[in-house]
N, C-alpha and C. Protein backbone atom coordinates (compact mmCIF):
# COMPACT_ATOMS: atom_id res chain seq x y z
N UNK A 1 202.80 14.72 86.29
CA UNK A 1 201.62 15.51 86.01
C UNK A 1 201.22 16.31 87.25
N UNK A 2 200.79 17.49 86.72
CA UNK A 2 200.45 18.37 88.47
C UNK A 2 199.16 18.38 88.87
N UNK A 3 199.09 18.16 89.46
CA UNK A 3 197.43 17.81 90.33
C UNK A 3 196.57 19.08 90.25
N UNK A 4 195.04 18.69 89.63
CA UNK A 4 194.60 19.36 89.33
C UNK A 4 193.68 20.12 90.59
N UNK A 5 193.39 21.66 90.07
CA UNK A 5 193.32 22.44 91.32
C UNK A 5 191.38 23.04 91.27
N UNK A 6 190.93 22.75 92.29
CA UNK A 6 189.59 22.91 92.23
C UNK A 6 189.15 24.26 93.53
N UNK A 7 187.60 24.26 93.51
CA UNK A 7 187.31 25.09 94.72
C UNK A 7 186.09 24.37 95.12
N UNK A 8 185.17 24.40 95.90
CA UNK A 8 184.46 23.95 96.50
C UNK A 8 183.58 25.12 97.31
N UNK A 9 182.28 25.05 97.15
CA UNK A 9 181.75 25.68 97.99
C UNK A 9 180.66 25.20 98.40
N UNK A 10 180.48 25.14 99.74
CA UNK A 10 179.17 24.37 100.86
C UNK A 10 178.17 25.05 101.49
N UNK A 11 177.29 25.03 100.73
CA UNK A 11 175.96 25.86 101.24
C UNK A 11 174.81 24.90 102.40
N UNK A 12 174.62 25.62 103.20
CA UNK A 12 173.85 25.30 104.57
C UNK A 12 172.57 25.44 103.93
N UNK A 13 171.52 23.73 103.81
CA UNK A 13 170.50 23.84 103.71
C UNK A 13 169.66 23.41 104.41
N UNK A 14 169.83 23.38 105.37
CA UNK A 14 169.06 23.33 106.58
C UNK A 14 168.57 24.58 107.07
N UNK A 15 168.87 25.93 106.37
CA UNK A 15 168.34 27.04 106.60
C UNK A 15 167.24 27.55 105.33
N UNK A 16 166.09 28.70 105.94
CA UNK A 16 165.43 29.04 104.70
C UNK A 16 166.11 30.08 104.03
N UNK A 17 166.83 29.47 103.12
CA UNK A 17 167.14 31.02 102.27
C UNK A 17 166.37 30.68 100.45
N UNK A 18 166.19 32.12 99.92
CA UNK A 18 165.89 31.76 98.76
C UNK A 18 167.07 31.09 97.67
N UNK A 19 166.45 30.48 96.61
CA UNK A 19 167.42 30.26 95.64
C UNK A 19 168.25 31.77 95.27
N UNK A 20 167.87 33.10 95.08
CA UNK A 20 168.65 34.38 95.57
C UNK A 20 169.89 34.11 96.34
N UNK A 21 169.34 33.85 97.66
CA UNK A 21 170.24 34.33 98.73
C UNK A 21 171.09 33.21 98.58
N UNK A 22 171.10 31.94 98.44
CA UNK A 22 171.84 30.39 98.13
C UNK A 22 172.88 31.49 97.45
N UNK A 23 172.78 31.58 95.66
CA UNK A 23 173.43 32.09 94.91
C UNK A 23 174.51 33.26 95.46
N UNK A 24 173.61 34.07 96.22
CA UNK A 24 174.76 35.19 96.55
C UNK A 24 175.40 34.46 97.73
N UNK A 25 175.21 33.94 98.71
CA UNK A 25 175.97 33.33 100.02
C UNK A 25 177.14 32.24 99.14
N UNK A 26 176.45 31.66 98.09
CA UNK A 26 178.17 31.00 97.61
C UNK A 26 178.88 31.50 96.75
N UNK A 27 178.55 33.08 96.21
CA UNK A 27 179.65 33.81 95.87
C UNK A 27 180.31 34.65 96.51
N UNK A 28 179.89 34.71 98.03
CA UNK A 28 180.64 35.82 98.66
C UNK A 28 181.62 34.23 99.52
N UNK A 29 181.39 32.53 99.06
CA UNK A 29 182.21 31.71 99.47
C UNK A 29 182.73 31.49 98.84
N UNK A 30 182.86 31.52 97.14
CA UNK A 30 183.89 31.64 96.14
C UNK A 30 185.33 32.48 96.61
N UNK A 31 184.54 34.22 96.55
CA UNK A 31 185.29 35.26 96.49
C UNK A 31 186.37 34.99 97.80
N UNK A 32 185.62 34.91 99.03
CA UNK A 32 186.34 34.60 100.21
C UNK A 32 187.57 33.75 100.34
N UNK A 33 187.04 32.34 99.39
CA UNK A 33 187.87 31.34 99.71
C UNK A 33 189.21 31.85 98.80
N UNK A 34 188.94 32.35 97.84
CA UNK A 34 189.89 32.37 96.77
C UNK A 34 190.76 33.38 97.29
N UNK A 35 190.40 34.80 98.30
CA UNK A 35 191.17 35.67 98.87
C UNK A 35 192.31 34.87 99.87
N UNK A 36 191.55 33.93 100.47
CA UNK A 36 192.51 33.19 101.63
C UNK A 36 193.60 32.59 100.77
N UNK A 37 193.57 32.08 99.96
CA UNK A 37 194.42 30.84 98.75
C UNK A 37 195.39 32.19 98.63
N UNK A 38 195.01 33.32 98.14
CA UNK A 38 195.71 34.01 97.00
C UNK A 38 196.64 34.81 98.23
N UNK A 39 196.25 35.04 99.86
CA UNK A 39 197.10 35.36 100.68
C UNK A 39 198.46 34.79 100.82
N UNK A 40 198.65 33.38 100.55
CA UNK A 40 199.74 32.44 101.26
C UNK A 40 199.86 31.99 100.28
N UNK A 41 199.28 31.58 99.07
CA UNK A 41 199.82 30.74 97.62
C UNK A 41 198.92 31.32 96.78
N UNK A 42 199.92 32.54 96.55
CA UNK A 42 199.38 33.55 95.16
C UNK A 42 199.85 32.80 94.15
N UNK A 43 200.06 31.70 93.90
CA UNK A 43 200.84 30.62 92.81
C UNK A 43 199.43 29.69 92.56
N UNK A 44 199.05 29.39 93.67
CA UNK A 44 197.83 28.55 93.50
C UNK A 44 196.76 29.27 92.65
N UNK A 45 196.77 30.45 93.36
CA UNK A 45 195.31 31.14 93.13
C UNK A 45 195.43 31.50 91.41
N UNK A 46 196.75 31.92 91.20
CA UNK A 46 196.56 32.09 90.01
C UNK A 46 196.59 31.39 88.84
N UNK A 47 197.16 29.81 89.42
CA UNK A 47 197.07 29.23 88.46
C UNK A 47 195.44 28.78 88.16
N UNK A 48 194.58 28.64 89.39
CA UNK A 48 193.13 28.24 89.11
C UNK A 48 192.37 29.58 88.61
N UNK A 49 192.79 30.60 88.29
CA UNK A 49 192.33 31.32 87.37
C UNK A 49 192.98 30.68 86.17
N UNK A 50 193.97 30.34 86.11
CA UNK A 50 194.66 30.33 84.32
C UNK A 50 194.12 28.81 83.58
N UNK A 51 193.52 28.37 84.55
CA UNK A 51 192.64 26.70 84.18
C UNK A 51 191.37 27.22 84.22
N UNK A 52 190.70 27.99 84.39
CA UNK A 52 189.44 28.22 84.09
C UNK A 52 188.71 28.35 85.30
N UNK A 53 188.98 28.19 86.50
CA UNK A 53 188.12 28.37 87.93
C UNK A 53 187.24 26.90 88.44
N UNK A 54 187.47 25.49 88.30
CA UNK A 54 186.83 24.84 88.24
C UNK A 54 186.33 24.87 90.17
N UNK A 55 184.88 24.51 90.01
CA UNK A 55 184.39 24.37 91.04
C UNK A 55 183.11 23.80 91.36
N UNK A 56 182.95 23.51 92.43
CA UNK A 56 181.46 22.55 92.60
C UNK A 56 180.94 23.04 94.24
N UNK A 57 179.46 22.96 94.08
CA UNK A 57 178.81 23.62 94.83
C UNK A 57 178.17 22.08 95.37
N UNK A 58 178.35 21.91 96.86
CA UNK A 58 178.05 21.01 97.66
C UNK A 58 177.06 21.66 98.83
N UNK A 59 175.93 20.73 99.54
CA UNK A 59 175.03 21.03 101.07
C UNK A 59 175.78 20.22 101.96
N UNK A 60 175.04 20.81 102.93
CA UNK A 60 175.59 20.08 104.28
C UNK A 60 174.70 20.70 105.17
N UNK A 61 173.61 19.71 106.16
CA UNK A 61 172.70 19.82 106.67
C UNK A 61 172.36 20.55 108.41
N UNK A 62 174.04 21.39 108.80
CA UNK A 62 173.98 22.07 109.75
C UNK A 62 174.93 22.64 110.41
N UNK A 63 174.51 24.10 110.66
CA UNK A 63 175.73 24.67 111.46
C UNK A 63 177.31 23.96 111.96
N UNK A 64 176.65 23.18 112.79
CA UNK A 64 177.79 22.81 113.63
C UNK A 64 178.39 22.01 112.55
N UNK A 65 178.41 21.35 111.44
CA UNK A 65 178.95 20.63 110.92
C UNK A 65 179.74 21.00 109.59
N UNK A 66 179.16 22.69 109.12
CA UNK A 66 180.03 23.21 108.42
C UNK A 66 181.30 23.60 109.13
N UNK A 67 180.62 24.27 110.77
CA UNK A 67 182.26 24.88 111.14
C UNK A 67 183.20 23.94 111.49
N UNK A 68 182.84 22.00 111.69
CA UNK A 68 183.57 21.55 112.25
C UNK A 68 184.85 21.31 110.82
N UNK A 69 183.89 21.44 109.69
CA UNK A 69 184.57 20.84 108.19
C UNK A 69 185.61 22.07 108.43
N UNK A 70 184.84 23.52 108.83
CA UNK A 70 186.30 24.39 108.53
C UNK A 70 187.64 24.64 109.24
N UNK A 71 187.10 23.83 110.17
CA UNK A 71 188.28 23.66 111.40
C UNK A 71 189.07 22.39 111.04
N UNK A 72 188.26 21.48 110.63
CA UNK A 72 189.32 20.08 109.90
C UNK A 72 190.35 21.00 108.61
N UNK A 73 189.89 21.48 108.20
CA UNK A 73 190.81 22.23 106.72
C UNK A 73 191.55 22.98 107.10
N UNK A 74 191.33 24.18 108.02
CA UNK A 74 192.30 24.69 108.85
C UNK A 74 193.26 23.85 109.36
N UNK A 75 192.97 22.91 109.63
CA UNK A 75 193.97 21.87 110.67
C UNK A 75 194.91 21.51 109.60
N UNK A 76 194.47 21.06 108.81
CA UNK A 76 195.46 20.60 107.76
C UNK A 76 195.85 21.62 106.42
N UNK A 77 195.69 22.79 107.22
CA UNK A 77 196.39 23.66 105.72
C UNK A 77 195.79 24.21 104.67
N UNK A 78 194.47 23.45 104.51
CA UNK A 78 193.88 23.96 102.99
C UNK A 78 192.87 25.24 103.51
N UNK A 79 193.11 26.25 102.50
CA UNK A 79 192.65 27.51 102.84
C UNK A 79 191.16 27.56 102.81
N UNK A 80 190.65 28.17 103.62
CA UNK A 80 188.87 28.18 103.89
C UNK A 80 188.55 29.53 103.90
N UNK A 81 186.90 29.72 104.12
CA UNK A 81 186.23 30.77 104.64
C UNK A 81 184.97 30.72 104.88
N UNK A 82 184.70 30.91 106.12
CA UNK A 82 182.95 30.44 106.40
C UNK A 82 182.17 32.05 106.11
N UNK A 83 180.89 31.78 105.75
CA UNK A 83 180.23 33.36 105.19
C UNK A 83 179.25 33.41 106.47
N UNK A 84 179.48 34.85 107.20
CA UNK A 84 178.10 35.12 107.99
C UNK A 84 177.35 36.26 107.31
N UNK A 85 176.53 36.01 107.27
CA UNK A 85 175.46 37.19 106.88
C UNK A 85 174.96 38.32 107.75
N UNK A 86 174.86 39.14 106.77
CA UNK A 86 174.80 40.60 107.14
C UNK A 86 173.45 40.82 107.91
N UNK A 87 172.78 39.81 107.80
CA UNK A 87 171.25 39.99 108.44
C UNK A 87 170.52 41.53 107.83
N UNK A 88 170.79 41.65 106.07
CA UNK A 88 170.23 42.65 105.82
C UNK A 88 168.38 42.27 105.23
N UNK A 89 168.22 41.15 105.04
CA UNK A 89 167.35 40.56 104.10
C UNK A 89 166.75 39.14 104.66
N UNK A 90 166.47 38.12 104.51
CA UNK A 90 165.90 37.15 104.68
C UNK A 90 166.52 36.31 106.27
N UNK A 91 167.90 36.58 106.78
CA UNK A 91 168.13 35.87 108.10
C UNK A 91 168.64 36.65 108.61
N UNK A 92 168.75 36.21 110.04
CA UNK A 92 169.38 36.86 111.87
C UNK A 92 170.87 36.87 111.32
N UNK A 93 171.28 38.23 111.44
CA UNK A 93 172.38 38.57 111.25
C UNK A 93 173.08 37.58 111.98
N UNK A 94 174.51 37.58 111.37
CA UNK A 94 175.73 36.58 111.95
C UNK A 94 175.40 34.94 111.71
N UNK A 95 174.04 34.91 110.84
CA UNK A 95 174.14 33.39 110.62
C UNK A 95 174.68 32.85 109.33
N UNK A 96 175.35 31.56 109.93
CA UNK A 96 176.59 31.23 108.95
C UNK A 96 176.03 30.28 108.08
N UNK A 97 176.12 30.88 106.51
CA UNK A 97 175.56 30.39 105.57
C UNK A 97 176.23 29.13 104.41
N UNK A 98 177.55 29.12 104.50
CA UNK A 98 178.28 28.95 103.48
C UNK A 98 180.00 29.02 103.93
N UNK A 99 180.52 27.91 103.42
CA UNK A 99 181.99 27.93 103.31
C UNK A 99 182.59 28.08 101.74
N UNK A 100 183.31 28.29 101.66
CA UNK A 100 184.43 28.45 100.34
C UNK A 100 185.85 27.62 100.78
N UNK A 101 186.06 26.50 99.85
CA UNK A 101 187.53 26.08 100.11
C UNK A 101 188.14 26.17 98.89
N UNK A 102 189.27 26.82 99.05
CA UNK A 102 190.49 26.78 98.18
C UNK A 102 189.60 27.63 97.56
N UNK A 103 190.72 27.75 96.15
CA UNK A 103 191.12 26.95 95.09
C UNK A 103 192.30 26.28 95.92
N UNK A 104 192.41 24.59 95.63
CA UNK A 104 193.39 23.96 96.20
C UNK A 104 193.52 22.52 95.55
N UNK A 105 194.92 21.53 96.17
CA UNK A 105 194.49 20.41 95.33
C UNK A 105 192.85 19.96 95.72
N UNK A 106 192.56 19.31 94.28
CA UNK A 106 191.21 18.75 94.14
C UNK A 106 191.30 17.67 94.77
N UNK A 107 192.37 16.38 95.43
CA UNK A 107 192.44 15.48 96.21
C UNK A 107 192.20 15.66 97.95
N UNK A 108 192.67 16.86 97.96
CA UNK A 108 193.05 17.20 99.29
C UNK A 108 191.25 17.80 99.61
N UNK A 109 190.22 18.24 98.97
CA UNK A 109 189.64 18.79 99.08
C UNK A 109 188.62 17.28 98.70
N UNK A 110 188.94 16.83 97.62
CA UNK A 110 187.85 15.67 98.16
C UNK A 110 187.83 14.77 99.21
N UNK A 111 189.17 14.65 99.93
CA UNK A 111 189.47 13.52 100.93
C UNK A 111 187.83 14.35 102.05
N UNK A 112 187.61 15.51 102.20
CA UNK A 112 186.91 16.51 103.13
C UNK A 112 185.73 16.15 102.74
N UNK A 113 185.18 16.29 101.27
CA UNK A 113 184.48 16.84 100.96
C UNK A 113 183.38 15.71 100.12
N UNK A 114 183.41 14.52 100.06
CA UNK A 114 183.28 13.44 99.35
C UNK A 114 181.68 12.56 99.44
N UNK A 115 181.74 12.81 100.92
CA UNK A 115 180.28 12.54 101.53
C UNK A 115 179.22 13.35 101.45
N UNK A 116 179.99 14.52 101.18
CA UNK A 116 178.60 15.19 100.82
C UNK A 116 178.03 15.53 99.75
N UNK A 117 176.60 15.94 99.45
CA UNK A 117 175.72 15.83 98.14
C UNK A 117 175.98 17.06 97.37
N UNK A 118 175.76 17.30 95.56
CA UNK A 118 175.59 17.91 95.27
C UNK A 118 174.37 18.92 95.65
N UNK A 119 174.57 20.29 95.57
CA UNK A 119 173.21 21.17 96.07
C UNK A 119 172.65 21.18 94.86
C-alpha cells in the first residue's frame, strides 16, 4: 500500500494577526510549500492533487521555533517554505508568519509535526 501523502501548514500565534491575515499567511504556506514539492518530486505534487489535497493547519508559539522546525525538514529532505510578510497591512515587514510542508509522506511529516496543536 503507498503511503498516504498530506501537507501541513503552521501558523505563528504568538503574533497579532487577524483571523484575515491567519487565512491568507497559510495560503501563501500552502501555495509555497506545494511549489517546493512540485520542484524536485513533480510525482508527489501531483499525485496530492489527484487525492484531493489533504491538509491540516497546525500553531506553534514562536519565531525561533518555526524556523528551527524548517531547518529540521530541510535536514531531512521533506520540502518546506517559511512565509515573510510583505509588511503591507497589519505587521513589520519581513515578519515570519507561517510555514507550508510538503505535500509529502504524512508519516514523515507527523514524526515533525505531532506535538503541536490544532489552530
Amino acid at each position: 500500500m503507498e503511503e498516504e501523502l498530506k501537507q501541513a501548514i503552521v501558523i505563528r500565534s504568538d503574533i497579532d494577526m487577524g483571523k484575515g491575515k491567519a487565512v491568507a499567511q497559510g495560503a501563501h504556506a500552502s501555495l509555497m510549500g506545494y511549489l517546493e514539492t512540485a520542484k524536485e518530486h513533480k510525482d508527489i505534487a501531483d499525485k496530492w492533487i489527484r487525492d484531493g489535497e489533504r491538509k491540516i493547519v497546525l500553531k506553534i508559539d514562536s519565531e525561533e521555533k518555526l524556523k528551527r522546525l524548517a531547518e529540521a525538514l530541510k535536514y531531512k529532505g521533506i520540502p518546506c517554505a517559511l512565509v515573510s510578510d510583505a509588511g503591507l497591512t497589519q505587521l513589520p515587514p519581513g515578519t515570519v508568519t507561517a510555514l507550508g510542508i510538503g505535500p509529502w509522506k504524512r508519516s514523515e511529516i507527523d514524526f515533525f509535526t505531532s506535538s503541536l496543536k490544532l489552530l
